[in-house]
C-alpha atoms as a PDB file:
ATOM      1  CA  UNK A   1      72.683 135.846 161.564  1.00  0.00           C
ATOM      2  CA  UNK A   2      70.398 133.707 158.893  1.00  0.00           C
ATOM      3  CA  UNK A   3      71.761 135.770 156.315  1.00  0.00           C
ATOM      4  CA  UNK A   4      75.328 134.856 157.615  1.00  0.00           C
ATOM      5  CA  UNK A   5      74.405 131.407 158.296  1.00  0.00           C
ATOM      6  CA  UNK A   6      72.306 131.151 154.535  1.00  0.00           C
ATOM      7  CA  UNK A   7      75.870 132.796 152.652  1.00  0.00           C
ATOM      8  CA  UNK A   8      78.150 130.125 154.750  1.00  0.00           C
ATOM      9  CA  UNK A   9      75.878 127.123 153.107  1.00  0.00           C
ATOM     10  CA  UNK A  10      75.573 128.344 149.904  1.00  0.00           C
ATOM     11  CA  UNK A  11      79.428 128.956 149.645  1.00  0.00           C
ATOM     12  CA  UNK A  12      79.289 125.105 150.680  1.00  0.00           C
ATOM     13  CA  UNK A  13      77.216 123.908 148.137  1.00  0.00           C
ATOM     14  CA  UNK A  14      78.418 125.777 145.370  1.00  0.00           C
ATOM     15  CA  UNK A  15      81.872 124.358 146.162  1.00  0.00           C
ATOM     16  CA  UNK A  16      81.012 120.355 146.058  1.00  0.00           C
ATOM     17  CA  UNK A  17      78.894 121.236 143.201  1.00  0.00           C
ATOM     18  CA  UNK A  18      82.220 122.330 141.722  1.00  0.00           C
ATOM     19  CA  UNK A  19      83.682 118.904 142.463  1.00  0.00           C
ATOM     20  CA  UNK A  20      81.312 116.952 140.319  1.00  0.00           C
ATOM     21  CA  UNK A  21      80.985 115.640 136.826  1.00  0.00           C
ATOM     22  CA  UNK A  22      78.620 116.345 134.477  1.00  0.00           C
ATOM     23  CA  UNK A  23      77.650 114.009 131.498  1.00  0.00           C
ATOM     24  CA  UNK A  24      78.503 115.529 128.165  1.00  0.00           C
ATOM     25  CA  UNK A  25      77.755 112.492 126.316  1.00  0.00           C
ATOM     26  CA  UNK A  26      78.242 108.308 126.201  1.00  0.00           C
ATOM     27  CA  UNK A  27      79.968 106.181 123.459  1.00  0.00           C
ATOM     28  CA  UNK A  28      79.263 102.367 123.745  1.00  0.00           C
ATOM     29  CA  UNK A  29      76.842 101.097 127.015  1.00  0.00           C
ATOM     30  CA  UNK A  30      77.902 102.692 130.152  1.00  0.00           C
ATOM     31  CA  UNK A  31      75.255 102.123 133.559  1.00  0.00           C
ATOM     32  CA  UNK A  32      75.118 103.745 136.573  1.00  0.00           C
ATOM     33  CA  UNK A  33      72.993 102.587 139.476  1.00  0.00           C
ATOM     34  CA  UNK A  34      71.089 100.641 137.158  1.00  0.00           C
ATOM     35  CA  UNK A  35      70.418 103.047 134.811  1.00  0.00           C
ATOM     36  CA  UNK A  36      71.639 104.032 131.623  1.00  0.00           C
ATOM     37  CA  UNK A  37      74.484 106.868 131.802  1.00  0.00           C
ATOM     38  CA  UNK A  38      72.901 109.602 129.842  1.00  0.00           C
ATOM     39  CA  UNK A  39      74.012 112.751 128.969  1.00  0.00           C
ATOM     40  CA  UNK A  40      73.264 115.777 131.570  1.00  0.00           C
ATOM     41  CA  UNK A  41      73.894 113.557 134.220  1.00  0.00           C
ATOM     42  CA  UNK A  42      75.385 114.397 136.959  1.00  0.00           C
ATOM     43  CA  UNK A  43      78.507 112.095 138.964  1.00  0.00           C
ATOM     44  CA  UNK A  44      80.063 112.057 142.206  1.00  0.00           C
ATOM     45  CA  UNK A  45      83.957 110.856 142.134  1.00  0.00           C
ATOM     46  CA  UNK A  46      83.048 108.290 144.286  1.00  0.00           C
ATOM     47  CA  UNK A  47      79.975 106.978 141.872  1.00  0.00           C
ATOM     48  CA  UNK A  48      80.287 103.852 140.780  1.00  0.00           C
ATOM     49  CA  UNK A  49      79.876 103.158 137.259  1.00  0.00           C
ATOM     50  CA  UNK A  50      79.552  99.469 135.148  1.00  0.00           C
ATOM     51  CA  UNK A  51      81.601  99.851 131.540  1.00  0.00           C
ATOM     52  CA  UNK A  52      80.018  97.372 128.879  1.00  0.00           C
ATOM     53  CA  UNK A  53      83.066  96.337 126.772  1.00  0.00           C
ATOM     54  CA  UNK A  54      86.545  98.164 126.176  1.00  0.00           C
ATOM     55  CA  UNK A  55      85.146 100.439 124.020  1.00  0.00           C
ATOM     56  CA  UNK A  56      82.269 101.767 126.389  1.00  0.00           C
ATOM     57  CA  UNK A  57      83.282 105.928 127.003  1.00  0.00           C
ATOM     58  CA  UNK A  58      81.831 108.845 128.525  1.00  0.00           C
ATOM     59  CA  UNK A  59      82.834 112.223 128.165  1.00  0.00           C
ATOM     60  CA  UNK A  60      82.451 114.626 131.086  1.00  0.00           C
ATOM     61  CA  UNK A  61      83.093 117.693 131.743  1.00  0.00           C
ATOM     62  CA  UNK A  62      83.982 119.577 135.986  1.00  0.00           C
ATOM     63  CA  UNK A  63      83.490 123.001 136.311  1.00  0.00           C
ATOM     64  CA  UNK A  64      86.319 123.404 138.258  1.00  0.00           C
ATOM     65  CA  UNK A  65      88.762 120.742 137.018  1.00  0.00           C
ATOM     66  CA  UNK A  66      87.650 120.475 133.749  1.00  0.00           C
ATOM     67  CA  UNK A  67      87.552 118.395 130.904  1.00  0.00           C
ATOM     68  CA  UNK A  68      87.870 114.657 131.462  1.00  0.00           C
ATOM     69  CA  UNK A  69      87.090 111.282 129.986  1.00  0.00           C
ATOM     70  CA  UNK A  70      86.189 108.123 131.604  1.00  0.00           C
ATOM     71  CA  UNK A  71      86.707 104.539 130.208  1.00  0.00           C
ATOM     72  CA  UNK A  72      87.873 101.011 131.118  1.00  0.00           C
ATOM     73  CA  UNK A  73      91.947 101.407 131.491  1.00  0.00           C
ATOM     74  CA  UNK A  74      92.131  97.772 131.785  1.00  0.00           C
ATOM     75  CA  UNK A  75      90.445  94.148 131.016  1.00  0.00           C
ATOM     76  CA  UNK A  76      88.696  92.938 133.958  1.00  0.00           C
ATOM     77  CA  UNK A  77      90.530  90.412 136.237  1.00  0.00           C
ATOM     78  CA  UNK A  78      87.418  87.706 135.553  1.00  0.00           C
ATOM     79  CA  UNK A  79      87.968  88.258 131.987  1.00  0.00           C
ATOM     80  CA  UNK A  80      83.789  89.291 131.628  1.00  0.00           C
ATOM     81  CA  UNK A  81      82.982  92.181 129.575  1.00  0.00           C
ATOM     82  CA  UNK A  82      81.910  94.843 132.735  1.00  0.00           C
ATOM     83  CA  UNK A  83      84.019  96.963 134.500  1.00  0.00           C
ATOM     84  CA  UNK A  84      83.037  98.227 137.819  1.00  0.00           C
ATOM     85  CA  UNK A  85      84.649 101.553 138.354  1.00  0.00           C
ATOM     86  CA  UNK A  86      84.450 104.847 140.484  1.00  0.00           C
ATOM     87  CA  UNK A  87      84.585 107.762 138.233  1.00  0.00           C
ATOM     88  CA  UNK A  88      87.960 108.118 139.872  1.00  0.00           C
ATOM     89  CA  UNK A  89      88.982 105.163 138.996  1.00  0.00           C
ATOM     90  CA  UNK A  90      88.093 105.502 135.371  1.00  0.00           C
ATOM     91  CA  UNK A  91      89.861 108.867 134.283  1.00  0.00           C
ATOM     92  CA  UNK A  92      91.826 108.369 131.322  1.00  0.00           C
ATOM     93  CA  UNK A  93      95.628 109.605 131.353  1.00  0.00           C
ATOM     94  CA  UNK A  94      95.427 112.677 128.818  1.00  0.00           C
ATOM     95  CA  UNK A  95      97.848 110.668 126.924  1.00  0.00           C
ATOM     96  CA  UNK A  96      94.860 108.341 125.926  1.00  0.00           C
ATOM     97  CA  UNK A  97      92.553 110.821 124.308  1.00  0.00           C
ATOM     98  CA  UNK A  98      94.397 114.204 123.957  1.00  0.00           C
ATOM     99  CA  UNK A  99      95.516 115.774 120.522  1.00  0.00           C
ATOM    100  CA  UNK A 100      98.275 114.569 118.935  1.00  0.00           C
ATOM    101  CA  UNK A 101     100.476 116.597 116.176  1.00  0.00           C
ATOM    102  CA  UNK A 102      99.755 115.593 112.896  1.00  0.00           C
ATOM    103  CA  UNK A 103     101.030 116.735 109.375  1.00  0.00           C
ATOM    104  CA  UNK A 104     100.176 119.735 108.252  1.00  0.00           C
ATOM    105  CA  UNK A 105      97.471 119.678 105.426  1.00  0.00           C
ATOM    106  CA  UNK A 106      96.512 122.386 102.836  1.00  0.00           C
ATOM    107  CA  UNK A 107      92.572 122.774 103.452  1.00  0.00           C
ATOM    108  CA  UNK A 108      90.530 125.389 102.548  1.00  0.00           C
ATOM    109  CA  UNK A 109      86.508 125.821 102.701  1.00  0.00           C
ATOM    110  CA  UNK A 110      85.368 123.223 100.178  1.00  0.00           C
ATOM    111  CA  UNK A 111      88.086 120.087 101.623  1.00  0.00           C
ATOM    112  CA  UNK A 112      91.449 119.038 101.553  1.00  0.00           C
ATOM    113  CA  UNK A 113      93.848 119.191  99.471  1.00  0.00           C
ATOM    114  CA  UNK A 114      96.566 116.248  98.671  1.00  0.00           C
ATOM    115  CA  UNK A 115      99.909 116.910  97.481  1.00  0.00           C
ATOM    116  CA  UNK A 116     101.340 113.465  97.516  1.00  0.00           C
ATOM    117  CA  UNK A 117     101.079 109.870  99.289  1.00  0.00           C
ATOM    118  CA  UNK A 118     102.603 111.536 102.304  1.00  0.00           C
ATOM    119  CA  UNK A 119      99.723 113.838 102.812  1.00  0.00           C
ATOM    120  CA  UNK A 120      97.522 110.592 101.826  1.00  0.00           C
ATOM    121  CA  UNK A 121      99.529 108.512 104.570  1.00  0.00           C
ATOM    122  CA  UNK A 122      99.504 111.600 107.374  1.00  0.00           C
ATOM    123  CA  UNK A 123      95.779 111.950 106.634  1.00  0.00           C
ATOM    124  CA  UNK A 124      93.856 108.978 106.434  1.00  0.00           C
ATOM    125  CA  UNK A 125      95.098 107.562 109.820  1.00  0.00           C
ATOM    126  CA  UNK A 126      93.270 107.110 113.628  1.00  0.00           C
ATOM    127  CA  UNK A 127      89.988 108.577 113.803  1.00  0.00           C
ATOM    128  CA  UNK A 128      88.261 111.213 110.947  1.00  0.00           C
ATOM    129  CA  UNK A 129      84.806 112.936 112.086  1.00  0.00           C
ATOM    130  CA  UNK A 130      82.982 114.046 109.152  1.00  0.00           C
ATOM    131  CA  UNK A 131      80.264 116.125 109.455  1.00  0.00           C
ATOM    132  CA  UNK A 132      78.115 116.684 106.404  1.00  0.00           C
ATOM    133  CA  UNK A 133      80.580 116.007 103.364  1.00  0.00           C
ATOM    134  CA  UNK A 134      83.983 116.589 103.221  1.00  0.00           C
ATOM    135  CA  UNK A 135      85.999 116.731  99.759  1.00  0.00           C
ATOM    136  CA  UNK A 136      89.398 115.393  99.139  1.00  0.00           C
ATOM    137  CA  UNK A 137      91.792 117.018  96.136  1.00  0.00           C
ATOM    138  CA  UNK A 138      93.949 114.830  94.738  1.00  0.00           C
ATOM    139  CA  UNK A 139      97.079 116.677  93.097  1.00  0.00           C
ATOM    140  CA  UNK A 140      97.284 115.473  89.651  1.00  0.00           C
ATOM    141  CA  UNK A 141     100.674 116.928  89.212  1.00  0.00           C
ATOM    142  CA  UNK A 142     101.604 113.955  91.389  1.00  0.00           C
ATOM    143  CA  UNK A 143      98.595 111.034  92.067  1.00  0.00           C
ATOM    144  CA  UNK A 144      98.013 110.013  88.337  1.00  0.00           C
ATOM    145  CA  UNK A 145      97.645 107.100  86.196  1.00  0.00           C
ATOM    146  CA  UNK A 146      97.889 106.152  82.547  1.00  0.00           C
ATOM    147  CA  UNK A 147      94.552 106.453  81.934  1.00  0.00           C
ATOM    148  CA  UNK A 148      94.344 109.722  83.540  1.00  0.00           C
ATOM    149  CA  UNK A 149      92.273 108.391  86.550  1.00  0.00           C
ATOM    150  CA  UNK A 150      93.067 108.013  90.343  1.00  0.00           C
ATOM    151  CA  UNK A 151      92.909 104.323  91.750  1.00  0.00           C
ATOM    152  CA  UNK A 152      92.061 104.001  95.114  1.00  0.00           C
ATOM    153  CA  UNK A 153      91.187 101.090  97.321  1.00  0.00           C
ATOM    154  CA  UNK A 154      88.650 101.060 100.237  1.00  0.00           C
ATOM    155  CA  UNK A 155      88.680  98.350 102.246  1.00  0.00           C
ATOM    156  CA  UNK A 156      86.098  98.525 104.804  1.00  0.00           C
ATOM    157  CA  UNK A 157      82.094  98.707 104.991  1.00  0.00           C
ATOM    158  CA  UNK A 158      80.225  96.288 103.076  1.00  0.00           C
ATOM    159  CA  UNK A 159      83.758  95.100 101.372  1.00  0.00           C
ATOM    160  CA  UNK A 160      86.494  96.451  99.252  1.00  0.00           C
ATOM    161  CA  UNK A 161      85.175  98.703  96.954  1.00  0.00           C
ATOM    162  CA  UNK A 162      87.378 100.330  94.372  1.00  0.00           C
ATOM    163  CA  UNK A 163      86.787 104.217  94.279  1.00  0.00           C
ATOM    164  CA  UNK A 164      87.533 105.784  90.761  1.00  0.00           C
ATOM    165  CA  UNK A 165      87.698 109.631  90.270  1.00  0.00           C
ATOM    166  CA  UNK A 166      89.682 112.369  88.440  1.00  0.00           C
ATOM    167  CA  UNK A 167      90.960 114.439  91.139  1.00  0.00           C
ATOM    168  CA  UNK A 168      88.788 113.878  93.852  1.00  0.00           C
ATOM    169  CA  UNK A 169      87.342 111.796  96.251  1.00  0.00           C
ATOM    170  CA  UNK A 170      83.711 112.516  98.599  1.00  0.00           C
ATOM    171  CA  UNK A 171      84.334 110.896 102.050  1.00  0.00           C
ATOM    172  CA  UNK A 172      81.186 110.694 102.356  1.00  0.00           C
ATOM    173  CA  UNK A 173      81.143 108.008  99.583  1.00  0.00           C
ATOM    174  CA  UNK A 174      83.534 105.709 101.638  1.00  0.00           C
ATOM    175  CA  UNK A 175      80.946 106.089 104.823  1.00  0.00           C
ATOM    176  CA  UNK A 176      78.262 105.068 102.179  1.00  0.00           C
ATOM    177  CA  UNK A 177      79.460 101.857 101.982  1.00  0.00           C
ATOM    178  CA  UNK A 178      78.374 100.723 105.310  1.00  0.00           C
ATOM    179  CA  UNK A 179      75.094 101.377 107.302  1.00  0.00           C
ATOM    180  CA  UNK A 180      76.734 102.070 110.587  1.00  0.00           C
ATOM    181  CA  UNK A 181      77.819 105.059 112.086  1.00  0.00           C
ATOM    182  CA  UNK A 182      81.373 104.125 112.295  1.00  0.00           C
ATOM    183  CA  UNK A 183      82.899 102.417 109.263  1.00  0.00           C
ATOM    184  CA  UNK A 184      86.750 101.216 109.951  1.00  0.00           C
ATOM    185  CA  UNK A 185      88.669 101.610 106.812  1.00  0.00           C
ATOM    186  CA  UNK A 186      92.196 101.069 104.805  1.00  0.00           C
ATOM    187  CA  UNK A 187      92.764 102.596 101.933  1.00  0.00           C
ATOM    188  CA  UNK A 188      95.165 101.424  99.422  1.00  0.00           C
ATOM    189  CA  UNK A 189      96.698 103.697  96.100  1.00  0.00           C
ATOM    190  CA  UNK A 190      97.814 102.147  92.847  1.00  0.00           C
ATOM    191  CA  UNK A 191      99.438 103.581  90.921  1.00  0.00           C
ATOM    192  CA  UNK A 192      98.995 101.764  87.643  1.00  0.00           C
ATOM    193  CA  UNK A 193      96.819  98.892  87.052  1.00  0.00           C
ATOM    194  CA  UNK A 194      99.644  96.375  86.293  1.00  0.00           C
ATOM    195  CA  UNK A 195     101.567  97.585  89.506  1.00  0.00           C
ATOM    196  CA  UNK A 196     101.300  95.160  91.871  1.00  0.00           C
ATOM    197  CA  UNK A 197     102.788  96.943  94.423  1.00  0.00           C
ATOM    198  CA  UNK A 198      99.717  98.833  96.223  1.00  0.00           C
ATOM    199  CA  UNK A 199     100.410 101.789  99.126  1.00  0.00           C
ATOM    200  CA  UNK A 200      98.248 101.190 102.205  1.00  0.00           C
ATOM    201  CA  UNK A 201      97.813 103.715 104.795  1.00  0.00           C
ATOM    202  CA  UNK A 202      97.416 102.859 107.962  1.00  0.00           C
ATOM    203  CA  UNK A 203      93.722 101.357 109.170  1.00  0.00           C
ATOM    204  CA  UNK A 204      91.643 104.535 109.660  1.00  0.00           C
ATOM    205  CA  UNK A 205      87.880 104.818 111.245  1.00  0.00           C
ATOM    206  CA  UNK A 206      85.138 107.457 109.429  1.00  0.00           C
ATOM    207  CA  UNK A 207      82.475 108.328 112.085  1.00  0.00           C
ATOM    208  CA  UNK A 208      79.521 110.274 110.661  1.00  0.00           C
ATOM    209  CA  UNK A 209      78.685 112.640 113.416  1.00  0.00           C
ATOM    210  CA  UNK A 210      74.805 114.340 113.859  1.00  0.00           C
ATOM    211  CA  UNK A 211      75.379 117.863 113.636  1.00  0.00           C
ATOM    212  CA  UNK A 212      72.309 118.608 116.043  1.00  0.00           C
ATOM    213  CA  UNK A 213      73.525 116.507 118.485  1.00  0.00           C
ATOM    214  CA  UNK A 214      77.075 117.829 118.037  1.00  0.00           C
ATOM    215  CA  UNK A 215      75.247 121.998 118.861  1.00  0.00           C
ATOM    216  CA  UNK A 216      73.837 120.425 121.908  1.00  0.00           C
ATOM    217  CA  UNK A 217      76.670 118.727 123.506  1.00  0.00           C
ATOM    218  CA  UNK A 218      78.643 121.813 122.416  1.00  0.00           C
ATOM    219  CA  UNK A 219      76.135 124.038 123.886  1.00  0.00           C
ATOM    220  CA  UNK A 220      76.001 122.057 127.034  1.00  0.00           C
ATOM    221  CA  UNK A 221      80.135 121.934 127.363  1.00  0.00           C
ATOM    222  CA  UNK A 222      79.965 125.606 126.667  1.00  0.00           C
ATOM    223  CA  UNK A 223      77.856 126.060 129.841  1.00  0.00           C
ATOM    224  CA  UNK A 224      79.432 124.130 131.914  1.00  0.00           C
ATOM    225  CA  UNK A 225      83.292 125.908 130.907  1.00  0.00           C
ATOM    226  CA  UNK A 226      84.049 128.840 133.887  1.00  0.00           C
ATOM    227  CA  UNK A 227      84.538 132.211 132.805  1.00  0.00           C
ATOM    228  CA  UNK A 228      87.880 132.342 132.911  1.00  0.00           C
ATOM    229  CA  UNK A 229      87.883 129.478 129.978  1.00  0.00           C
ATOM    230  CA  UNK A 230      85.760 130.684 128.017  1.00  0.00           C
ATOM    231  CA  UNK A 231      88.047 132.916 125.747  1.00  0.00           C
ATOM    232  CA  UNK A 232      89.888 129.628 125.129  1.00  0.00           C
ATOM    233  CA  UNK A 233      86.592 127.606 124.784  1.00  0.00           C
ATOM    234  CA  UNK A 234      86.197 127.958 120.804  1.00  0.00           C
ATOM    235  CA  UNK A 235      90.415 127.373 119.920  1.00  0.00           C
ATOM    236  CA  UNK A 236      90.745 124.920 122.620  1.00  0.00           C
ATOM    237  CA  UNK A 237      88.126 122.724 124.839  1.00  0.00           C
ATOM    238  CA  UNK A 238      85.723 122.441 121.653  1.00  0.00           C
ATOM    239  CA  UNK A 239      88.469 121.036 119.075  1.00  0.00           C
ATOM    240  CA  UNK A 240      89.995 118.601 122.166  1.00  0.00           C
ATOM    241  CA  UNK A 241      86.023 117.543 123.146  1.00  0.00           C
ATOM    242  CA  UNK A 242      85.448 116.847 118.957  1.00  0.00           C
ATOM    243  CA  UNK A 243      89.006 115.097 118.972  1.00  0.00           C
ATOM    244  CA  UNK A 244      88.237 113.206 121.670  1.00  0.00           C
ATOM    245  CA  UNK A 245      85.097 111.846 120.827  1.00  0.00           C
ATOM    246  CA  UNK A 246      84.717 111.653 117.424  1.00  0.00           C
ATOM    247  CA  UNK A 247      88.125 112.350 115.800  1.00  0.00           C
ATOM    248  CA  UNK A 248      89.656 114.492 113.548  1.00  0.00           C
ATOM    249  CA  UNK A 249      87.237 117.045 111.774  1.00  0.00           C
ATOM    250  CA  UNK A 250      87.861 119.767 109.544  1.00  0.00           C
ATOM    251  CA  UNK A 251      88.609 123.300 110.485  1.00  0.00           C
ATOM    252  CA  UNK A 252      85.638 124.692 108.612  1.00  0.00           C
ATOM    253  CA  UNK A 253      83.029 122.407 109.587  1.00  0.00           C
ATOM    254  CA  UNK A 254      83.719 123.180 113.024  1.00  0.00           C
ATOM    255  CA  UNK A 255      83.711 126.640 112.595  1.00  0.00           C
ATOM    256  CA  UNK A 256      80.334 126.547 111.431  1.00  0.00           C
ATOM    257  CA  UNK A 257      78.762 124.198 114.337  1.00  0.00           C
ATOM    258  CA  UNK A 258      80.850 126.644 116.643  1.00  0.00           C
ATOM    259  CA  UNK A 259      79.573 130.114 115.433  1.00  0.00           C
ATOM    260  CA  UNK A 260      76.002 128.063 115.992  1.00  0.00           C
ATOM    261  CA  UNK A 261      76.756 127.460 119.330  1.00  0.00           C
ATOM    262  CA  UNK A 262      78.078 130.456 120.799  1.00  0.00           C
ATOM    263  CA  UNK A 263      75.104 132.691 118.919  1.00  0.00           C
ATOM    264  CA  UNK A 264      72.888 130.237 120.975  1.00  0.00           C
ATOM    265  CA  UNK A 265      75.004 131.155 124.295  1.00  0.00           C
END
């Protein structure tokens, strides 16, 4: 009978665990009870959480509903800069935060390569993640100048800073520029010096991500994923997490972190 009695409560348990949220990681200030959201902890839908700006995010992740992220959906009816929200409250429409298509880009292990100012336009838009370095190849054939050099315009970081090379351009030299760890960015292409006529893309962000930091909450998502997702967990819930949080990163780079993380799990 104790045995029966110890199975029926355990069943019980294991089932609201199932309903809760855990903390993958925070973007921006985010406090609950008090306390500073962290990541690993745990929420209730009914807990009650205090957003610090628009901008404030968390990321969580339910065993059994899965992936989710939590934000402000609206400005306060006092106009102050605090939301007070249930997690329920707070879960973003998919719309907010899922993938979107974008155009397809020739990469390969070193970068990315350009073809023309329609691959610059599809590229350098929303939200890039770049972890380590990340090269960009600049088709000669097509981006070229009288003087044999490519032009390009950064506005952004510490101020506009013109960025000169052959065929190529380190991303991590726009990120440079600035000390934070997001740097918001346009970038303009001339294509002669006496051209007054400059392309702009549209405004872009560069967040340098901590690739540490990046195994751990992948490591800690990875856990957290059922069995049954798990096949999908590497082509699927990692890329949307990354997306999601950071932005767009390159195929390779997440490769790597991911072979990392599952030889670790």
């Amino acid at each position: 009978m104790k045995t029966l009695l110890f199975n029926i409560l355990l069943v019980i348990a294991v089932q609201v665990s199932a309903q809760d949220f855990f903390v993958v990681s925070v973007a921006g200030e985010i406090y609950l009870d008090g306390e500073m959201l962290a990541p690993r902890d745990q929420l209730s839908a009914e807990s009650e959480l205090v957003f610090v700006g628009t901008e404030s995010q968390a990321y969580v992740m339910s065993p059994k509903k899965g992936y989710f992220v939590l934000g402000p959906a609206s400005e306060p009816a006092d106009n102050s800069s605090e939301f007070l929200l249930a997690v329920r409250q707070a879960i973003l429409p998919e719309s907010e935060w899922k993938m979107t298509a974008t155009r397809e880009i020739q990469s390969h292990e070193a970068g990315i390569e350009m073809e023309d100012t329609y691959d610059m336009l599809g590229y350098f838009r929303g939200r890039i993640a770049l972890l380590d370095s990340l090269e960009i190849y600049f088709s000669p054939d097509y981006f070229s100048t009288e003087d044999g050099a490519l032009h390009l315009i950064a506005h952004g970081g510490a101020g506009d800073t013109s960025v000169h090379r052959a065929d190529t351009l380190q991303v991590a030299d726009l990120v440079s520029l600035s000390d934070s760890t997001t740097t918001h960015f346009t970038l303009s292409y001339l294509p002669d010096y006496e051209d007054d006529d400059l392309l702009v893309a549209e405004p872009f962000t560069i967040t340098s991500v901590n690739r540490e930091e990046l195994i751990d909450e992948l490591g800690y998502l990875y856990e957290l994923t059922s069995e049954e997702d798990r096949p999908i967990f590497a082509s699927q819930i990692a890329p949307e997490y990354v997306n999601s949080r950071y932005g767009r990163m390159h195929a390779n780079s997440l490769k790597q972190v991911l072979q990392e993380v599952l030889a670790k799990n």
